[in-house]
N, C-alpha and C. Protein backbone atom coordinates (compact mmCIF):
# COMPACT_ATOMS: atom_id res chain seq x y z
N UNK A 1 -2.96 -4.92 5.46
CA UNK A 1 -3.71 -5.51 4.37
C UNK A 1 -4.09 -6.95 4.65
N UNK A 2 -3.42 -7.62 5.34
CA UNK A 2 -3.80 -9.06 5.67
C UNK A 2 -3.21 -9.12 7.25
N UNK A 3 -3.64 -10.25 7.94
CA UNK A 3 -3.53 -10.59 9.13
C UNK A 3 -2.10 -11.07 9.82
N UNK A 4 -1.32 -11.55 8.68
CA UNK A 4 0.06 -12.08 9.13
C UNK A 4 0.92 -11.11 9.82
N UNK A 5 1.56 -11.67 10.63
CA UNK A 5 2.24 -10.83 11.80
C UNK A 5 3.97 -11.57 12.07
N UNK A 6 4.33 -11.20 11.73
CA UNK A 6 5.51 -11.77 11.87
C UNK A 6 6.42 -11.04 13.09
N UNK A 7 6.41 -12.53 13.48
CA UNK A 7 7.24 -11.47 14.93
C UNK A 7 8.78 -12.42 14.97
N UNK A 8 9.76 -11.69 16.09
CA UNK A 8 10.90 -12.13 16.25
C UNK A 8 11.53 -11.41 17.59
N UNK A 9 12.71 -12.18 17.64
CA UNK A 9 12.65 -11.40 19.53
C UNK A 9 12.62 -9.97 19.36
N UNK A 10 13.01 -9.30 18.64
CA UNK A 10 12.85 -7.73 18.11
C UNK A 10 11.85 -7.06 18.52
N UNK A 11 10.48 -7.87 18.16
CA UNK A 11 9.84 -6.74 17.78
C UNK A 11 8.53 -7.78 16.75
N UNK A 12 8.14 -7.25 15.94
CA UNK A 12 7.12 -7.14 14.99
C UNK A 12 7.88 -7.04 13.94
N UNK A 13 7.88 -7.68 12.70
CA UNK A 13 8.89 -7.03 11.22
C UNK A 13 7.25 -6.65 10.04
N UNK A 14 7.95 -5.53 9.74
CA UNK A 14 7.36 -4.89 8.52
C UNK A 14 7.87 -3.80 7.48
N UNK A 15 7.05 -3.83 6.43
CA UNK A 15 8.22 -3.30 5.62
C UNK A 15 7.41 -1.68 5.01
N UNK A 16 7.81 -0.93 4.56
CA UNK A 16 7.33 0.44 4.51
C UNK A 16 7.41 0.63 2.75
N UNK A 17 6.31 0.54 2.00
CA UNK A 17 5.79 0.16 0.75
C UNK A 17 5.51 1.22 0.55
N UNK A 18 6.15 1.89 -0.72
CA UNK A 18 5.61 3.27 -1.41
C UNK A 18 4.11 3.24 -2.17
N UNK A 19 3.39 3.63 -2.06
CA UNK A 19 1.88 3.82 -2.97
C UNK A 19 2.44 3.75 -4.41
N UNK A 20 2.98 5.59 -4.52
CA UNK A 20 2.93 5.77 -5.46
C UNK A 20 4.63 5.43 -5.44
N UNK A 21 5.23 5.09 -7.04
CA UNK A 21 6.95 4.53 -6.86
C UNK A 21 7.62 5.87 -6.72
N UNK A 22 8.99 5.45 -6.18
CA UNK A 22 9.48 6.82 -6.33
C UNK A 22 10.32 6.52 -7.39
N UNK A 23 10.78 7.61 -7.86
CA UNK A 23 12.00 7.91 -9.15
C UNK A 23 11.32 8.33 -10.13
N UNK A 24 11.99 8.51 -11.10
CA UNK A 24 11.44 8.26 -12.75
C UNK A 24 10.66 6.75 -13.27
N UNK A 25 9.64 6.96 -13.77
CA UNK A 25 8.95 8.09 -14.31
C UNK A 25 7.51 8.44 -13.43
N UNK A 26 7.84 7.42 -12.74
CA UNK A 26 6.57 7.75 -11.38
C UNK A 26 6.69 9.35 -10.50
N UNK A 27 7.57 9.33 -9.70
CA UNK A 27 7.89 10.56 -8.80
C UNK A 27 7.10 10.50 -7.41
N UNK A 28 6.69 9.63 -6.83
CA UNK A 28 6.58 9.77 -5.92
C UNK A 28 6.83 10.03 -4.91
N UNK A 29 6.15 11.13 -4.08
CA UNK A 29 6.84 11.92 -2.92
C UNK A 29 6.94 11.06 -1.90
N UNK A 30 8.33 11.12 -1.06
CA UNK A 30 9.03 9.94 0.22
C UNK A 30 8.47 10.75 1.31
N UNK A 31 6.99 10.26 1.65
CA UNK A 31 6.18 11.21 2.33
C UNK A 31 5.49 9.87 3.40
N UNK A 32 5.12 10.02 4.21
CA UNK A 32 4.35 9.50 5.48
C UNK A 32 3.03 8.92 4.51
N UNK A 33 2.50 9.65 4.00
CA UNK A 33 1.47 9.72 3.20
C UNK A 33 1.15 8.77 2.04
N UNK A 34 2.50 8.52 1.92
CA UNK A 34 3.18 7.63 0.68
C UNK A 34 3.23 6.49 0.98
N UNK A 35 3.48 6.16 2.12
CA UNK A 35 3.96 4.72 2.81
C UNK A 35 2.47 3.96 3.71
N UNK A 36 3.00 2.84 3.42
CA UNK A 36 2.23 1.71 4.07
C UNK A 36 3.09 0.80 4.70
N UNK A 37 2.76 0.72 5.51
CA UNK A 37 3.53 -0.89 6.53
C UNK A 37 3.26 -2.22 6.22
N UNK A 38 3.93 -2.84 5.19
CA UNK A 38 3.14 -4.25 5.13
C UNK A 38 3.78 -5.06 5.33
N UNK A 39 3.17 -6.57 5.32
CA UNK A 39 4.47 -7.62 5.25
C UNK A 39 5.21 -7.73 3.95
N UNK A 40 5.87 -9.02 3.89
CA UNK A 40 6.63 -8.90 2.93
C UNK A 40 6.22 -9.25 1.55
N UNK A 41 4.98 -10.47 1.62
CA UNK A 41 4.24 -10.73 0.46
C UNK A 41 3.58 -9.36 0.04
N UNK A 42 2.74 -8.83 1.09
CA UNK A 42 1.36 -7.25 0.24
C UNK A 42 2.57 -6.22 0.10
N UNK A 43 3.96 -6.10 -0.03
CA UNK A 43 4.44 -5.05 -0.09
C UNK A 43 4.64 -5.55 -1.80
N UNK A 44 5.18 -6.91 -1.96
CA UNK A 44 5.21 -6.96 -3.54
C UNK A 44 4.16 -7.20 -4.48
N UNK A 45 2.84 -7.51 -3.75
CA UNK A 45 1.99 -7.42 -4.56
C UNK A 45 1.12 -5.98 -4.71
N UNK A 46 1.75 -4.49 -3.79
CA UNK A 46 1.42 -3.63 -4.05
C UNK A 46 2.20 -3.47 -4.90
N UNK A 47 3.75 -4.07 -4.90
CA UNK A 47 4.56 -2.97 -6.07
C UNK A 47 4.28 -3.92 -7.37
N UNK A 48 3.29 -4.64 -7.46
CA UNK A 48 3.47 -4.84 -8.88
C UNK A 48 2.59 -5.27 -9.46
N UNK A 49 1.34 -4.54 -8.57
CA UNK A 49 -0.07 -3.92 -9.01
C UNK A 49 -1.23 -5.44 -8.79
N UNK A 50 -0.83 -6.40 -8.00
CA UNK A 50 -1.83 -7.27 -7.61
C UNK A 50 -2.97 -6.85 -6.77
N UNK A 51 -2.50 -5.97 -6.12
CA UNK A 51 -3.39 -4.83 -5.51
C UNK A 51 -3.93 -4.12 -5.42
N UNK A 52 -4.69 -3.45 -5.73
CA UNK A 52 -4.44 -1.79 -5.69
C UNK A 52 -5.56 -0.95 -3.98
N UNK A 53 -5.69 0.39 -3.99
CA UNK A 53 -6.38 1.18 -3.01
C UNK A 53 -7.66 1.80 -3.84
N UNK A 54 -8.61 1.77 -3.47
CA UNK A 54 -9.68 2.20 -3.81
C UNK A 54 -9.61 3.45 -3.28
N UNK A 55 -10.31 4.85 -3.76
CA UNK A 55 -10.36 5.87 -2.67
C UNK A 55 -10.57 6.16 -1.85
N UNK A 56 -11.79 4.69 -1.65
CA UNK A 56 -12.12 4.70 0.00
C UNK A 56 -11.16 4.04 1.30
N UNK A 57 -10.02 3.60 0.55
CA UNK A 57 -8.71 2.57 1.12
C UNK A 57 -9.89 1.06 0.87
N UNK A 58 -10.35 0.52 -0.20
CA UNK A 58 -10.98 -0.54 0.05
C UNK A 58 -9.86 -1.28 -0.54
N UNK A 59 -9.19 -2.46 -0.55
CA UNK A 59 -8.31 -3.25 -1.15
C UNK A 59 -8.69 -4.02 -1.98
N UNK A 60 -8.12 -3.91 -3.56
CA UNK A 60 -9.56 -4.53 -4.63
C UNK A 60 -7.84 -5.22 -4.77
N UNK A 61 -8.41 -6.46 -5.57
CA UNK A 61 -7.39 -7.82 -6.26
C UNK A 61 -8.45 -8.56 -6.78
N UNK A 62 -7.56 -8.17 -8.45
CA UNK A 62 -8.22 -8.62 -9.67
C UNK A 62 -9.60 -8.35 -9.89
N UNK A 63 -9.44 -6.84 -9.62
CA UNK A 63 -10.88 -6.41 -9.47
C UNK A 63 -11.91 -5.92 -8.85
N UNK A 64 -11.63 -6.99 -7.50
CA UNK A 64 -12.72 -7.37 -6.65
C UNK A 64 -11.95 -6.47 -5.17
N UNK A 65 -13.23 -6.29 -4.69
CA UNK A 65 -12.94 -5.54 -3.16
C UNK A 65 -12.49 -6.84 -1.81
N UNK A 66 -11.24 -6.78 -2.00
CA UNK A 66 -11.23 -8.21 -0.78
C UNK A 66 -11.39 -7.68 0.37
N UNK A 67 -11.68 -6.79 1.20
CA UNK A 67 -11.64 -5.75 2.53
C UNK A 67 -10.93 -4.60 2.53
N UNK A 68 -10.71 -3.99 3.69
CA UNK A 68 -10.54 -2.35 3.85
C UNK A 68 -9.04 -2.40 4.50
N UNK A 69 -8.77 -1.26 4.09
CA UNK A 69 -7.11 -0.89 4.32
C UNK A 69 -7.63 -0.58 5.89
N UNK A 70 -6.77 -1.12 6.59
CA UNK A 70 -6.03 -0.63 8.53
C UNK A 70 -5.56 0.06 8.92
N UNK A 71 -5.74 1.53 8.75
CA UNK A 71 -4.76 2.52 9.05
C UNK A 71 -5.00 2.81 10.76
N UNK A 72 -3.61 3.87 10.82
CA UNK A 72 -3.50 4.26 12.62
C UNK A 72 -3.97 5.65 12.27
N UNK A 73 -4.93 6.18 12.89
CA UNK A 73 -6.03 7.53 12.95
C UNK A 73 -4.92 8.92 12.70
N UNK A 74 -3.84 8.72 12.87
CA UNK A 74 -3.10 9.98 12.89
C UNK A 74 -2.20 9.66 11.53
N UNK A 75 -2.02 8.46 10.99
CA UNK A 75 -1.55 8.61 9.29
C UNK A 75 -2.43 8.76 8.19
N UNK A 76 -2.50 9.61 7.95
CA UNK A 76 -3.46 9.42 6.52
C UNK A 76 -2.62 9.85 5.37
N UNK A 77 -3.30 8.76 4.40
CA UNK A 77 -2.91 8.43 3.39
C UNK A 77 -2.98 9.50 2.54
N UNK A 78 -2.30 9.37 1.39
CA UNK A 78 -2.34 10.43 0.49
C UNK A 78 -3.17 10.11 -0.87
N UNK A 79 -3.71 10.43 -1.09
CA UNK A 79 -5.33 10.08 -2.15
C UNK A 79 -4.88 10.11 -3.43
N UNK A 80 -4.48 11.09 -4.00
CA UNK A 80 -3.59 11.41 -5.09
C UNK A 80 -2.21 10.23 -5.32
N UNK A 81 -1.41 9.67 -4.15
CA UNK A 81 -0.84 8.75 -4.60
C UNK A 81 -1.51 7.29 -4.65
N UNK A 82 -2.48 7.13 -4.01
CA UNK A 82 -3.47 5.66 -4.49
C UNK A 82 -4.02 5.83 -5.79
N UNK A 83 -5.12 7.48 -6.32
CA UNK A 83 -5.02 7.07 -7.32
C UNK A 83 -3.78 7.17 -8.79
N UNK A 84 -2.63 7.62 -8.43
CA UNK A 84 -1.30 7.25 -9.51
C UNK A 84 -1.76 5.77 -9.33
N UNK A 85 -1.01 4.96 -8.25
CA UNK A 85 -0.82 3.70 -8.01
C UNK A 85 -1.82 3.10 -9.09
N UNK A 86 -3.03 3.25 -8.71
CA UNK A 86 -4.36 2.26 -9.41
C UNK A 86 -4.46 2.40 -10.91
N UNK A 87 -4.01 3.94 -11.23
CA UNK A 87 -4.29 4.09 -12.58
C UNK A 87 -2.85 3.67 -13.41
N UNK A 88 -1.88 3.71 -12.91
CA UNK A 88 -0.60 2.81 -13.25
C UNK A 88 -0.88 1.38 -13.25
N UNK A 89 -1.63 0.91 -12.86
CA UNK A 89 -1.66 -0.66 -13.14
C UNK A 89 -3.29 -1.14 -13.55
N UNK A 90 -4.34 0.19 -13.28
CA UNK A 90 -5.74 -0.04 -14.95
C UNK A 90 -6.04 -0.96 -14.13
N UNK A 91 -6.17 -0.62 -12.37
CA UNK A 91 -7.75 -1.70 -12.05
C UNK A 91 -9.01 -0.64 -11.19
């Protein structure tokens, strides 16, 4: 979702952000499909709807289309949990 890259002798750090939430009363399935890799800021501003996914993966905040989701050609997203996500937080 954004350019920051945080690295460390490790490796790369990122964090694996559910679309849709899991548990009650959301239910979101702990699916490949479900998950996004982000840093640590776009993982909390997905979970608490500063964000959201357009159906086309466009990344709208406060509305507006700020650019396009980055996916790797062999994950695809699950459509049905972007739109829960978007319509849980009415952007």
């Amino acid at each position: 979702m954004c350019e920051l890259r945080i690295e460390w002798p490790g490796g790369s750090y990122s964090e694996g952000a559910h679309i849709q939430a899991l548990g009650s009363p959301h239910n979101g399935p702990d699916t490949t499909g479900n998950v996004l890799c982000l840093c640590p800021t776009c993982h909390v501003m997905l979970d608490l709807g500063v964000i959201v996914l357009g159906d086309d993966l466009a990344i709208i905040r406060d509305g507006e289309v700020v650019g396009a989701l980055r996916t790797h050609p062999k994950h695809v997203i699950d459509l049905e949990c972007v739109k829960q996500h978007r319509e849980r937080w009415r952007q």
